[in-house]
C-alpha atoms as a PDB file:
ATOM      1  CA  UNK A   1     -98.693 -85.511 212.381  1.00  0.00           C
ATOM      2  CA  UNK A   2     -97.334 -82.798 214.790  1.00  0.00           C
ATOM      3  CA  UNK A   3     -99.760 -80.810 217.069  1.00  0.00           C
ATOM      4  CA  UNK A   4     -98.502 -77.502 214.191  1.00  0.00           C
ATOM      5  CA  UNK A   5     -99.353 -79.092 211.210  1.00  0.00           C
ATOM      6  CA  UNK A   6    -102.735 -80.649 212.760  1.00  0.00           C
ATOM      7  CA  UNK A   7    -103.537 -77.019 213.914  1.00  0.00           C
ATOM      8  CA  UNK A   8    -103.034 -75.457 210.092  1.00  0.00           C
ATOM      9  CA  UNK A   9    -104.863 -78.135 208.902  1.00  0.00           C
ATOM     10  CA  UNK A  10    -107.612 -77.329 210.758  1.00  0.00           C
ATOM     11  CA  UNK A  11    -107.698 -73.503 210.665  1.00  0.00           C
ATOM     12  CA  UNK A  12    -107.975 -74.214 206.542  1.00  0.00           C
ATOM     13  CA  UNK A  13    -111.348 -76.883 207.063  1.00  0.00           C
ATOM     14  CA  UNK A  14    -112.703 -73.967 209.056  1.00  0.00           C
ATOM     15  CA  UNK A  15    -111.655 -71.264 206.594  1.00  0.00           C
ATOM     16  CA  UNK A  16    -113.426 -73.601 203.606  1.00  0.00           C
ATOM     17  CA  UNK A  17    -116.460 -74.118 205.511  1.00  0.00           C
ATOM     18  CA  UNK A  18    -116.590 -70.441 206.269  1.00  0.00           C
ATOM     19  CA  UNK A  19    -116.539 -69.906 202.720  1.00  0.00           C
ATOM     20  CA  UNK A  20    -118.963 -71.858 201.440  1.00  0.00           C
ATOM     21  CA  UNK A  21    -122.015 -70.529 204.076  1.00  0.00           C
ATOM     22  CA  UNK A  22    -123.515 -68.464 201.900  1.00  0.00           C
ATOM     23  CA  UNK A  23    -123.655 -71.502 199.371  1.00  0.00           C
ATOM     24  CA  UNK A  24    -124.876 -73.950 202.060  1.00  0.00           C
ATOM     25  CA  UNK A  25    -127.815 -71.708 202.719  1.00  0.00           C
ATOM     26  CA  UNK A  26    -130.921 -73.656 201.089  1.00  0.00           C
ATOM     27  CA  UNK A  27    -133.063 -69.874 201.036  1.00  0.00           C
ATOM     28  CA  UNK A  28    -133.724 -68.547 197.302  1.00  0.00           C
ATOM     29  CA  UNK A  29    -132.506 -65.259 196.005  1.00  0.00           C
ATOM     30  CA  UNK A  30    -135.308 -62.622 197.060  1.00  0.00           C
ATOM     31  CA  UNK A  31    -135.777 -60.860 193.964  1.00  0.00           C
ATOM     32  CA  UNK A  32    -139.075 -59.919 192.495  1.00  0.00           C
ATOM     33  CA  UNK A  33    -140.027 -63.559 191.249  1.00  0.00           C
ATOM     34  CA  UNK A  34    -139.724 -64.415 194.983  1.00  0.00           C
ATOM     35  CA  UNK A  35    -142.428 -62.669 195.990  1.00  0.00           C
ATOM     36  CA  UNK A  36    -144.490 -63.210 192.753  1.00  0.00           C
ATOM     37  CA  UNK A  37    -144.478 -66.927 193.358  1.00  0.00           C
ATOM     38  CA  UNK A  38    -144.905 -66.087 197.172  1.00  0.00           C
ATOM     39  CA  UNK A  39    -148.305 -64.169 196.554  1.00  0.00           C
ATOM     40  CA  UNK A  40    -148.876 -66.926 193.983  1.00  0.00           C
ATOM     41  CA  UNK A  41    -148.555 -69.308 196.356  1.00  0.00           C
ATOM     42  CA  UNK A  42    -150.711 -67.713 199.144  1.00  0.00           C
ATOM     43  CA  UNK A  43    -153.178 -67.844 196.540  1.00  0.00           C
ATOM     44  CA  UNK A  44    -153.019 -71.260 195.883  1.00  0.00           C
ATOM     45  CA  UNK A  45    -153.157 -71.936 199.539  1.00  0.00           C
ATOM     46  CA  UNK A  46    -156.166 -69.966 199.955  1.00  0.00           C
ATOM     47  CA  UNK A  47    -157.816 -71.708 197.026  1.00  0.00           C
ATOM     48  CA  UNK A  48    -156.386 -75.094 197.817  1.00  0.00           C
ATOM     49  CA  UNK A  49    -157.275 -75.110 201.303  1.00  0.00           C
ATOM     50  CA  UNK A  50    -161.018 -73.969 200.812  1.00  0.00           C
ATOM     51  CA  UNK A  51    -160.984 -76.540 197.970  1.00  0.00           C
ATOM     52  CA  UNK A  52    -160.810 -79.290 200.050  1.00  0.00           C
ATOM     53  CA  UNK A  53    -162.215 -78.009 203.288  1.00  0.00           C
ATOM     54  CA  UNK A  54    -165.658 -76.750 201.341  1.00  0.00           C
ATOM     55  CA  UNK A  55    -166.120 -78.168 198.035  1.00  0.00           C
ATOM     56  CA  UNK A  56    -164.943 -81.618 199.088  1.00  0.00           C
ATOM     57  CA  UNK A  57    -166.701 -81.035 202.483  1.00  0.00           C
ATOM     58  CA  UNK A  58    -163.805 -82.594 204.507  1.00  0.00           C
ATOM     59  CA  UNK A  59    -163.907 -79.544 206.739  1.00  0.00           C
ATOM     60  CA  UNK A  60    -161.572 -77.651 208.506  1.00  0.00           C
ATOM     61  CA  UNK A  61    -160.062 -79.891 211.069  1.00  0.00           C
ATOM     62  CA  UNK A  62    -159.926 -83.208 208.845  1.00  0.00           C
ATOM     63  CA  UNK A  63    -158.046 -81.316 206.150  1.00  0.00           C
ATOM     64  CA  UNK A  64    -155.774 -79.394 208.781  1.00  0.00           C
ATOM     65  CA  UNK A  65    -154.744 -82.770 209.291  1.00  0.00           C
ATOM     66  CA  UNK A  66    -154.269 -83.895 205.843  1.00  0.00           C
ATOM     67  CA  UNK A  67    -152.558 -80.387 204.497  1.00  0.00           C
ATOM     68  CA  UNK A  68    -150.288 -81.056 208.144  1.00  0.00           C
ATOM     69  CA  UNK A  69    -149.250 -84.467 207.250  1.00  0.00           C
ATOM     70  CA  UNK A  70    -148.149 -83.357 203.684  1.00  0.00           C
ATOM     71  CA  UNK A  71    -146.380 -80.396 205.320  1.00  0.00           C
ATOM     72  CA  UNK A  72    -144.817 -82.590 207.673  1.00  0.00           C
ATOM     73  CA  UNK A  73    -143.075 -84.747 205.100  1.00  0.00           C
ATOM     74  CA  UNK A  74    -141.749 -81.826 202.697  1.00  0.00           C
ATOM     75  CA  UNK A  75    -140.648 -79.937 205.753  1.00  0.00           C
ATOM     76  CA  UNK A  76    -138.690 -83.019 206.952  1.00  0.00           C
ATOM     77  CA  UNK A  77    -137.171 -83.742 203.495  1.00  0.00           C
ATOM     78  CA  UNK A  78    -136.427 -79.777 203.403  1.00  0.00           C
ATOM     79  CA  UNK A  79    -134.678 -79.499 206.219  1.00  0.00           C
ATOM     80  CA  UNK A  80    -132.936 -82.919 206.430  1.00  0.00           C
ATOM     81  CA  UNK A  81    -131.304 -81.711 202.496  1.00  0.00           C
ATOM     82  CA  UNK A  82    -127.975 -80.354 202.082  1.00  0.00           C
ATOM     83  CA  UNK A  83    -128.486 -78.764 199.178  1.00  0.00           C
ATOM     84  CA  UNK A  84    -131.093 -75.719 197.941  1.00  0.00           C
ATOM     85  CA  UNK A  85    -133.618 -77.435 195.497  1.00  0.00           C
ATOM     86  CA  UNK A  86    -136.053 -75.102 194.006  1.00  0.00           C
ATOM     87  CA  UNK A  87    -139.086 -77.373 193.898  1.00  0.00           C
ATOM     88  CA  UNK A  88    -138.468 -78.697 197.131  1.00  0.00           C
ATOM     89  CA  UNK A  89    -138.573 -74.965 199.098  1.00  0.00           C
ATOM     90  CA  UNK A  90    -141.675 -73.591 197.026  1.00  0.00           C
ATOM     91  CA  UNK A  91    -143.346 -76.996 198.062  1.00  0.00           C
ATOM     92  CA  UNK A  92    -142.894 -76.206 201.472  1.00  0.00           C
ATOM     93  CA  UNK A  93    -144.028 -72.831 200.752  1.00  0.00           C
ATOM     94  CA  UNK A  94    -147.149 -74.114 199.323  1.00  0.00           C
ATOM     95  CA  UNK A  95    -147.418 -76.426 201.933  1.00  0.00           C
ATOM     96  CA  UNK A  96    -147.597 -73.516 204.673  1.00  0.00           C
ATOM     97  CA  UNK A  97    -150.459 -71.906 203.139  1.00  0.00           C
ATOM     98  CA  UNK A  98    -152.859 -74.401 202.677  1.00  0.00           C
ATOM     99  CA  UNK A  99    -152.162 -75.562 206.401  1.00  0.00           C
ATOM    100  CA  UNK A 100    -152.418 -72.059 207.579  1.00  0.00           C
ATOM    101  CA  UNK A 101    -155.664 -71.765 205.812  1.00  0.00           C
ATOM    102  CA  UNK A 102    -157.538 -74.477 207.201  1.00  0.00           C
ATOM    103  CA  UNK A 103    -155.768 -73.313 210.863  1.00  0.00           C
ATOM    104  CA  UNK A 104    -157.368 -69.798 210.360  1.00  0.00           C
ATOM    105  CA  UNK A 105    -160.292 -70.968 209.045  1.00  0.00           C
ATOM    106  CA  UNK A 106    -160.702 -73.892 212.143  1.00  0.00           C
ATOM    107  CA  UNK A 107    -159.524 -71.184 214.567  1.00  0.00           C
ATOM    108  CA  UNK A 108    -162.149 -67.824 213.297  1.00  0.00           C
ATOM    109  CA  UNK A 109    -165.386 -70.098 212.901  1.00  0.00           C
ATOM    110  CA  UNK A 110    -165.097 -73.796 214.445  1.00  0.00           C
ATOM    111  CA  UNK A 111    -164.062 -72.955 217.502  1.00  0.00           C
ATOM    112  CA  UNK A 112    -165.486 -69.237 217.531  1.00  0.00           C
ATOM    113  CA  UNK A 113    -162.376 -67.006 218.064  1.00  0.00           C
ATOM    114  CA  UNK A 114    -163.885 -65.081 215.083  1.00  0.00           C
ATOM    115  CA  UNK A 115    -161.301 -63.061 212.910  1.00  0.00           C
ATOM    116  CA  UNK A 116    -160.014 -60.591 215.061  1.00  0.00           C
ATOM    117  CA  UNK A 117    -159.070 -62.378 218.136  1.00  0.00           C
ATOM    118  CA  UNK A 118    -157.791 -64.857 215.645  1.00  0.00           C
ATOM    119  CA  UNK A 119    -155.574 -62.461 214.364  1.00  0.00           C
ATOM    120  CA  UNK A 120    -154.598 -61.375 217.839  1.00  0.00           C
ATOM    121  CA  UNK A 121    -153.266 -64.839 219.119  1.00  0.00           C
ATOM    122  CA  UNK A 122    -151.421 -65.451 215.621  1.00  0.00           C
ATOM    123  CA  UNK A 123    -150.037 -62.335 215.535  1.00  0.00           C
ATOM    124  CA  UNK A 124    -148.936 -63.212 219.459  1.00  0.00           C
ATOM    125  CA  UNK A 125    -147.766 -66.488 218.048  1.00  0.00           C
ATOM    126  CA  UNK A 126    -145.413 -64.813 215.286  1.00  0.00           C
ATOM    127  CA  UNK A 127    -143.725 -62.009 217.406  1.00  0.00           C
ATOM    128  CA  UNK A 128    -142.868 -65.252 219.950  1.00  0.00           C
ATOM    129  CA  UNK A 129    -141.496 -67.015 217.633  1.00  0.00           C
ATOM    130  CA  UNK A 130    -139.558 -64.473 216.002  1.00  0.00           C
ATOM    131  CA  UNK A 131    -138.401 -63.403 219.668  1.00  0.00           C
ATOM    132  CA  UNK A 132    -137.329 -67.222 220.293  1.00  0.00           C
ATOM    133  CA  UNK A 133    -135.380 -67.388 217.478  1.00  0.00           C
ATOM    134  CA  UNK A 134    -133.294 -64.093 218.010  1.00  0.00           C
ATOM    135  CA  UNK A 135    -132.688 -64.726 221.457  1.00  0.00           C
ATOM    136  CA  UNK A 136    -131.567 -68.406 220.590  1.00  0.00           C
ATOM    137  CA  UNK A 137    -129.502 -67.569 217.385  1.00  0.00           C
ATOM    138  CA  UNK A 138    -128.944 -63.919 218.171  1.00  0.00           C
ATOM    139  CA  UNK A 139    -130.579 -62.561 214.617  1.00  0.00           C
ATOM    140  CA  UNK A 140    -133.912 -64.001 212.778  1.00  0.00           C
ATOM    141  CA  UNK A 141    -131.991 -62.594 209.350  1.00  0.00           C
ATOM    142  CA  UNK A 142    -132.922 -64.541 206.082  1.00  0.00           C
ATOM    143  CA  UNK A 143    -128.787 -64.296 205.451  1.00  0.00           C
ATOM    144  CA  UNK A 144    -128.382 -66.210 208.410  1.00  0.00           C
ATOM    145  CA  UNK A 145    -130.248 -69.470 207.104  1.00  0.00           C
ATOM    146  CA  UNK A 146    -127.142 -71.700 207.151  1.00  0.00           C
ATOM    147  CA  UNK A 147    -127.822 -74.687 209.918  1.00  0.00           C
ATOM    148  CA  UNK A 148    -130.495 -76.915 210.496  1.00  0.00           C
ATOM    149  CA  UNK A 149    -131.909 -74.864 213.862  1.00  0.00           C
ATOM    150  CA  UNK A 150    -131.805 -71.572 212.272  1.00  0.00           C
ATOM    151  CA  UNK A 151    -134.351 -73.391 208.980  1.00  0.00           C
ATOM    152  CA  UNK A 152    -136.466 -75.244 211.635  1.00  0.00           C
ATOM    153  CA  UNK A 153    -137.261 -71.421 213.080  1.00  0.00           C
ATOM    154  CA  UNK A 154    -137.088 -70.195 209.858  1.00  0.00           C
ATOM    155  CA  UNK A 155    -140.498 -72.748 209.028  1.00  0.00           C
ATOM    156  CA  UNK A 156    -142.372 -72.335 211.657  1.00  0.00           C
ATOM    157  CA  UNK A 157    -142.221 -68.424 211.319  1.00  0.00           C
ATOM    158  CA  UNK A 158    -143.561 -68.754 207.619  1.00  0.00           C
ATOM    159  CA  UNK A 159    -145.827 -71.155 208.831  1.00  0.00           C
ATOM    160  CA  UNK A 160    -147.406 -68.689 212.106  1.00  0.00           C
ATOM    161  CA  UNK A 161    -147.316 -65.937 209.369  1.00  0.00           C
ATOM    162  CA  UNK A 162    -149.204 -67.202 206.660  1.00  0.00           C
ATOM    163  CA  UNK A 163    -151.664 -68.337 209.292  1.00  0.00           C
ATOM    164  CA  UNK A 164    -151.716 -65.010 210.806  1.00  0.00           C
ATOM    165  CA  UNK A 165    -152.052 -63.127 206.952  1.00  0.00           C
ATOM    166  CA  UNK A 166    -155.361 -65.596 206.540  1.00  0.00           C
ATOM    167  CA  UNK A 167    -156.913 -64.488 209.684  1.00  0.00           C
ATOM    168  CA  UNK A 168    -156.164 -60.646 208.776  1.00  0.00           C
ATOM    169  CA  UNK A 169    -157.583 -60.921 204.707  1.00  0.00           C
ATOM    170  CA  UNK A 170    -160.788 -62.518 205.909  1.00  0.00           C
ATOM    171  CA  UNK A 171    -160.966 -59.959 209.155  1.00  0.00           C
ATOM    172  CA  UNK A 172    -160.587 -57.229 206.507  1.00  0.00           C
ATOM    173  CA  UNK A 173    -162.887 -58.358 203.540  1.00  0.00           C
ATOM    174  CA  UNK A 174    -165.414 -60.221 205.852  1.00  0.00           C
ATOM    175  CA  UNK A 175    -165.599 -57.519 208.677  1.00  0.00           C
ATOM    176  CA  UNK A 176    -165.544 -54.297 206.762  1.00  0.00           C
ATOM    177  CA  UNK A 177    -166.886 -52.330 203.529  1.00  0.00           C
ATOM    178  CA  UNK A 178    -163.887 -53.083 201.718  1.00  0.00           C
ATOM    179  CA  UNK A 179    -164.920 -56.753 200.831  1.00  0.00           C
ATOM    180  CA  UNK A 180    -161.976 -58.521 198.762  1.00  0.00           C
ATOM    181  CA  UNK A 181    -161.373 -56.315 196.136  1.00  0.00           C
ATOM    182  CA  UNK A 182    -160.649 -53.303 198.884  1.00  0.00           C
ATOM    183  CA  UNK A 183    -159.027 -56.040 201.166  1.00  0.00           C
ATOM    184  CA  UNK A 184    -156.560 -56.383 198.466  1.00  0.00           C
ATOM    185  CA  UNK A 185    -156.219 -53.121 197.406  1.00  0.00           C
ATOM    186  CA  UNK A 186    -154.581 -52.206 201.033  1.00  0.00           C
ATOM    187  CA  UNK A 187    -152.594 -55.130 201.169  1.00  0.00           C
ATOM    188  CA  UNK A 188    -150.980 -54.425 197.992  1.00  0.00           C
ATOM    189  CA  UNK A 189    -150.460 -50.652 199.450  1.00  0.00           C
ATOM    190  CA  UNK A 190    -148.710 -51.784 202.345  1.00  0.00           C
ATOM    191  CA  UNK A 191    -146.591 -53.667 200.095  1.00  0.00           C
ATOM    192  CA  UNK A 192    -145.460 -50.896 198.488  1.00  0.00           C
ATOM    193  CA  UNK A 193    -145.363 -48.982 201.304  1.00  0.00           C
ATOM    194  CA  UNK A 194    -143.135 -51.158 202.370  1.00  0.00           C
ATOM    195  CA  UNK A 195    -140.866 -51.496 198.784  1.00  0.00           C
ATOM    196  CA  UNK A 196    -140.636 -47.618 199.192  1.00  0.00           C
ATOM    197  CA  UNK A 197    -138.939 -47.918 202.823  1.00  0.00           C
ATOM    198  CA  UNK A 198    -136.600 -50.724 201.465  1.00  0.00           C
ATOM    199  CA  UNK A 199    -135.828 -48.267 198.964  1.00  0.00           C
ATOM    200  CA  UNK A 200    -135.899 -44.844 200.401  1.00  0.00           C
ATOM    201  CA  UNK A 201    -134.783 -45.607 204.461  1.00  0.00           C
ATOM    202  CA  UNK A 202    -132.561 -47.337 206.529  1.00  0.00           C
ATOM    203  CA  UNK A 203    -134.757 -49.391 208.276  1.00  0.00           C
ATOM    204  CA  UNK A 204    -133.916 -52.968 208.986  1.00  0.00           C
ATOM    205  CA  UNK A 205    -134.009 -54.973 205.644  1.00  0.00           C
ATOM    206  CA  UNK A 206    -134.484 -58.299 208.486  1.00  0.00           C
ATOM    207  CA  UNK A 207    -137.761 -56.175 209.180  1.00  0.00           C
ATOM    208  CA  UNK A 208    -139.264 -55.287 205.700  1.00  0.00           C
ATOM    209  CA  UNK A 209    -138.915 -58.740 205.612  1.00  0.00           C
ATOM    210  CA  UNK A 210    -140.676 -60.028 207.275  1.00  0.00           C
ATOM    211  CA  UNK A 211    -143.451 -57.409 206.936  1.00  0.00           C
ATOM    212  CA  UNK A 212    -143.421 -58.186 203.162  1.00  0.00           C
ATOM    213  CA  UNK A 213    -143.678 -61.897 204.240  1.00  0.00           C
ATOM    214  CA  UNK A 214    -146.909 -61.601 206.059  1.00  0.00           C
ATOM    215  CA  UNK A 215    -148.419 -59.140 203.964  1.00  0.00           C
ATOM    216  CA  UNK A 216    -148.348 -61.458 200.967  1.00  0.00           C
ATOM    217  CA  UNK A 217    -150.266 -63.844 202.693  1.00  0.00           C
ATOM    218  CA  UNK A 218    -153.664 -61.328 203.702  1.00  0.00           C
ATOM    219  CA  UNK A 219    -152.984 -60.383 199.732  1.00  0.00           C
ATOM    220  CA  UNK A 220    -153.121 -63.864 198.155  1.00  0.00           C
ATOM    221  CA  UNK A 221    -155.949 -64.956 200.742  1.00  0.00           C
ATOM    222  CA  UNK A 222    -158.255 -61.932 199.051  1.00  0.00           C
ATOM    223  CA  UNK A 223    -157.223 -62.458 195.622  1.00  0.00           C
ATOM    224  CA  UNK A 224    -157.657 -66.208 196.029  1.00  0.00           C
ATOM    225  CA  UNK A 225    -161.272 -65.449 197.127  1.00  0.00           C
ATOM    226  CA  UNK A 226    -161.953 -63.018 194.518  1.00  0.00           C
ATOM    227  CA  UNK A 227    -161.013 -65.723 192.149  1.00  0.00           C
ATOM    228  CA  UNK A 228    -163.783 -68.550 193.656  1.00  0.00           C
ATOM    229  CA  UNK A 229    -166.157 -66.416 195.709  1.00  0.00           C
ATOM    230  CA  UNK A 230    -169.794 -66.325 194.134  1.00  0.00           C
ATOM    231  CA  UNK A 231    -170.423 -63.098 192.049  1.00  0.00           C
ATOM    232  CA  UNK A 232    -173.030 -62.033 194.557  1.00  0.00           C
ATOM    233  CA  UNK A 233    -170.236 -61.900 197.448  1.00  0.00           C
ATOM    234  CA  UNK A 234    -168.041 -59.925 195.542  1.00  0.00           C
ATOM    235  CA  UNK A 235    -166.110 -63.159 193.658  1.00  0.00           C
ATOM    236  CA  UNK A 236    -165.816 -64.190 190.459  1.00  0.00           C
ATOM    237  CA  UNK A 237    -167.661 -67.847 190.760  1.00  0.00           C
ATOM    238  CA  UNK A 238    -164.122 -69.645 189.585  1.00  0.00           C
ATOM    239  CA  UNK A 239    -164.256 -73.366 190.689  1.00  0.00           C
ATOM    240  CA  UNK A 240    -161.600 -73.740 193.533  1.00  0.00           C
ATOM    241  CA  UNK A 241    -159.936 -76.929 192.273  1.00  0.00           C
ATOM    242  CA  UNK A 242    -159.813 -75.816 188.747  1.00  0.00           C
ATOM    243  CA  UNK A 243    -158.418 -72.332 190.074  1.00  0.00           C
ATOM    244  CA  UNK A 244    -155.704 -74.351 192.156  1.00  0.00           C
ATOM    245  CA  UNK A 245    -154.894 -76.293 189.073  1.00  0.00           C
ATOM    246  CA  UNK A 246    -154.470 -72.846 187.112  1.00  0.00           C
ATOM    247  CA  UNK A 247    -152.607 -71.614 189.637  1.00  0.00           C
ATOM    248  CA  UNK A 248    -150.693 -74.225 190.458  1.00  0.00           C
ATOM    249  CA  UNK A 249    -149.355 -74.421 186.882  1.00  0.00           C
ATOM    250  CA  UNK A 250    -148.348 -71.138 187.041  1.00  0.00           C
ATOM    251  CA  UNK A 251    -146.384 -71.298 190.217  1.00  0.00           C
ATOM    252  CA  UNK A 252    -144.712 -74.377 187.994  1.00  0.00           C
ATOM    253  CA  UNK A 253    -143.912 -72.520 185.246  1.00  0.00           C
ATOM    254  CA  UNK A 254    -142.516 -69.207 187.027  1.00  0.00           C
ATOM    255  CA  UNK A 255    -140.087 -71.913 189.232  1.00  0.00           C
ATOM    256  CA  UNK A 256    -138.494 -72.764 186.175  1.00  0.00           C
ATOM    257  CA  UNK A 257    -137.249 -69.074 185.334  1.00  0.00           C
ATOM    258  CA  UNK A 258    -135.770 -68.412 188.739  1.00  0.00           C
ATOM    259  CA  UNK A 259    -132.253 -69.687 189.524  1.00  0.00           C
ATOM    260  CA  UNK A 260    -131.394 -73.678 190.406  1.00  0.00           C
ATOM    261  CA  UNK A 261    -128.812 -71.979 193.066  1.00  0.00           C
ATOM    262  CA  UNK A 262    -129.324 -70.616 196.313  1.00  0.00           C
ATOM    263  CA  UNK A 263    -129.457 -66.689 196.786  1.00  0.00           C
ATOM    264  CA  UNK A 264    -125.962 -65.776 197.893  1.00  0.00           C
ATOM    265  CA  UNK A 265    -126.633 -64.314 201.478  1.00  0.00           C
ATOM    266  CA  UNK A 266    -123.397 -62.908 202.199  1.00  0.00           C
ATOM    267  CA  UNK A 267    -123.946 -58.922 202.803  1.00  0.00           C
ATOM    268  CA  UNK A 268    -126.258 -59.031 205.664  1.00  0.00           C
ATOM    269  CA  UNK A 269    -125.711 -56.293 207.238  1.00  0.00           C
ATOM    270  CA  UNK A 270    -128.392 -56.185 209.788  1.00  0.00           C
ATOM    271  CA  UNK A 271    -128.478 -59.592 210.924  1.00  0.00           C
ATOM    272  CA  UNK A 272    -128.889 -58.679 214.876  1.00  0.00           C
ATOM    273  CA  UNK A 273    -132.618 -57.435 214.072  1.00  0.00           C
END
């Protein structure tokens, strides 16, 4: 084979590869069942994580470790995959929120940071990830989730986040009048504050983003403890595990509507936010 034909043979692997990265990416299309099974989810983790840490009484670092260890294992079989499998990404998901439950949780009473220092060092945590990952990759972009560095940032942002949106619901339904109903009330304003500046401005979509992202997290946390609180603290006395069964099924059911493909990712055009 001569050095010409080797280099056109080449130039077309590259070209085919090129083509197919918006296919390789294993990210969902975010749509609005994305983030209806992501505040879904949060609730489930909120429910699922108090489940085991309170009414089984395993507490918060013993089921840290137990919620880690199952997080652990999807994460490696998610990121070790070559192709986007539905199940396998909202497990993940799900996986994130019951660890980053029990985290808050260990973090604002067992070791006494309480909820708004909490929130301070996981916020902290977040922005350095986030600032990791753009200075390594050059963008933090959801469009960009092609390679197996990009997902491993990709996790541990969602992770830090949905810790972080724990320790801000219970700062803002455990620290002020609001209590969870008002708690999730705001969240679900900033939400759609945020839809409106998708909408309506040209601010980074990268951004939004991840605002959305963590916002569905202090969201879910609230509704998940309006769902299982007692009726005297503002709840409505569900039983967690039942709740996380109920919910669970849900998030189930709602999977099965959305697409067995990966979003195609191609028109990011702010991918150096």
């Amino acid at each position: 084979m001569t050095l010409e034909h080797y280099s056109v043979r080449e130039q077309m692997h590259n070209q085919r590869d090129s083509g197919r990265a918006g296919v390789l990416s294993k990210i969902p299309q975010v749509t609005f069942a994305f983030w209806l099974i992501k505040i879904c989810a949060t609730t489930l983790g909120e429910t699922g994580g108090d489940a085991l840490s309170m009414t089984l009484k395993l507490g918060y670092a013993l089921s840290t470790a137990v919620f880690f260890t199952i997080l652990l294992v999807a994460v490696i079989a998610e990121v070790g995959a070559h192709t986007f499998h539905r199940f396998r990404y909202w497990t993940v998901i799900v996986a994130t929120t019951t660890v980053g439950t029990t985290v808050s949780d260990y973090l604002t009473r067992t070791a006494g940071l309480g909820y708004f220092w909490s929130s301070v060092l996981l916020f902290t945590i977040v922005m350095a990830v986030l600032a990791v990952w753009r200075f390594t990759l050059g963008t933090v972009s959801v469009n960009k989730i092609t390679n197996r560095k990009a997902e491993s940032f990709y996790w541990t942002t969602i992770l830090a986040s949905n810790t972080l949106g724990t320790a801000l619901g219970d700062c803002l339904a455990d620290t002020t009048p609001l209590g969870y109903e008002g708690g999730a009330l705001v969240f679900a304003g900033a939400l759609a504050l945020v839809l409106a500046v998708y909408l309506w401005t040209n601010i980074s979509h990268t951004t939004l983003f991840w605002a959305a992202f963590i916002l569905t997290r202090p969201l879910g946390a609230t509704l998940g403890d309006i769902v299982t609180k007692p009726v005297a603290h503002g709840g409505l006395n569900l039983g967690r595990i039942s709740s996380s069964l109920l919910i669970a099924a849900f998030i189930f059911v709602a999977i099965l509507f959305t697409s067995r493909e990966a979003g195609k990712h191609h028109g990011a055009e702010e991918e150096a936010t």
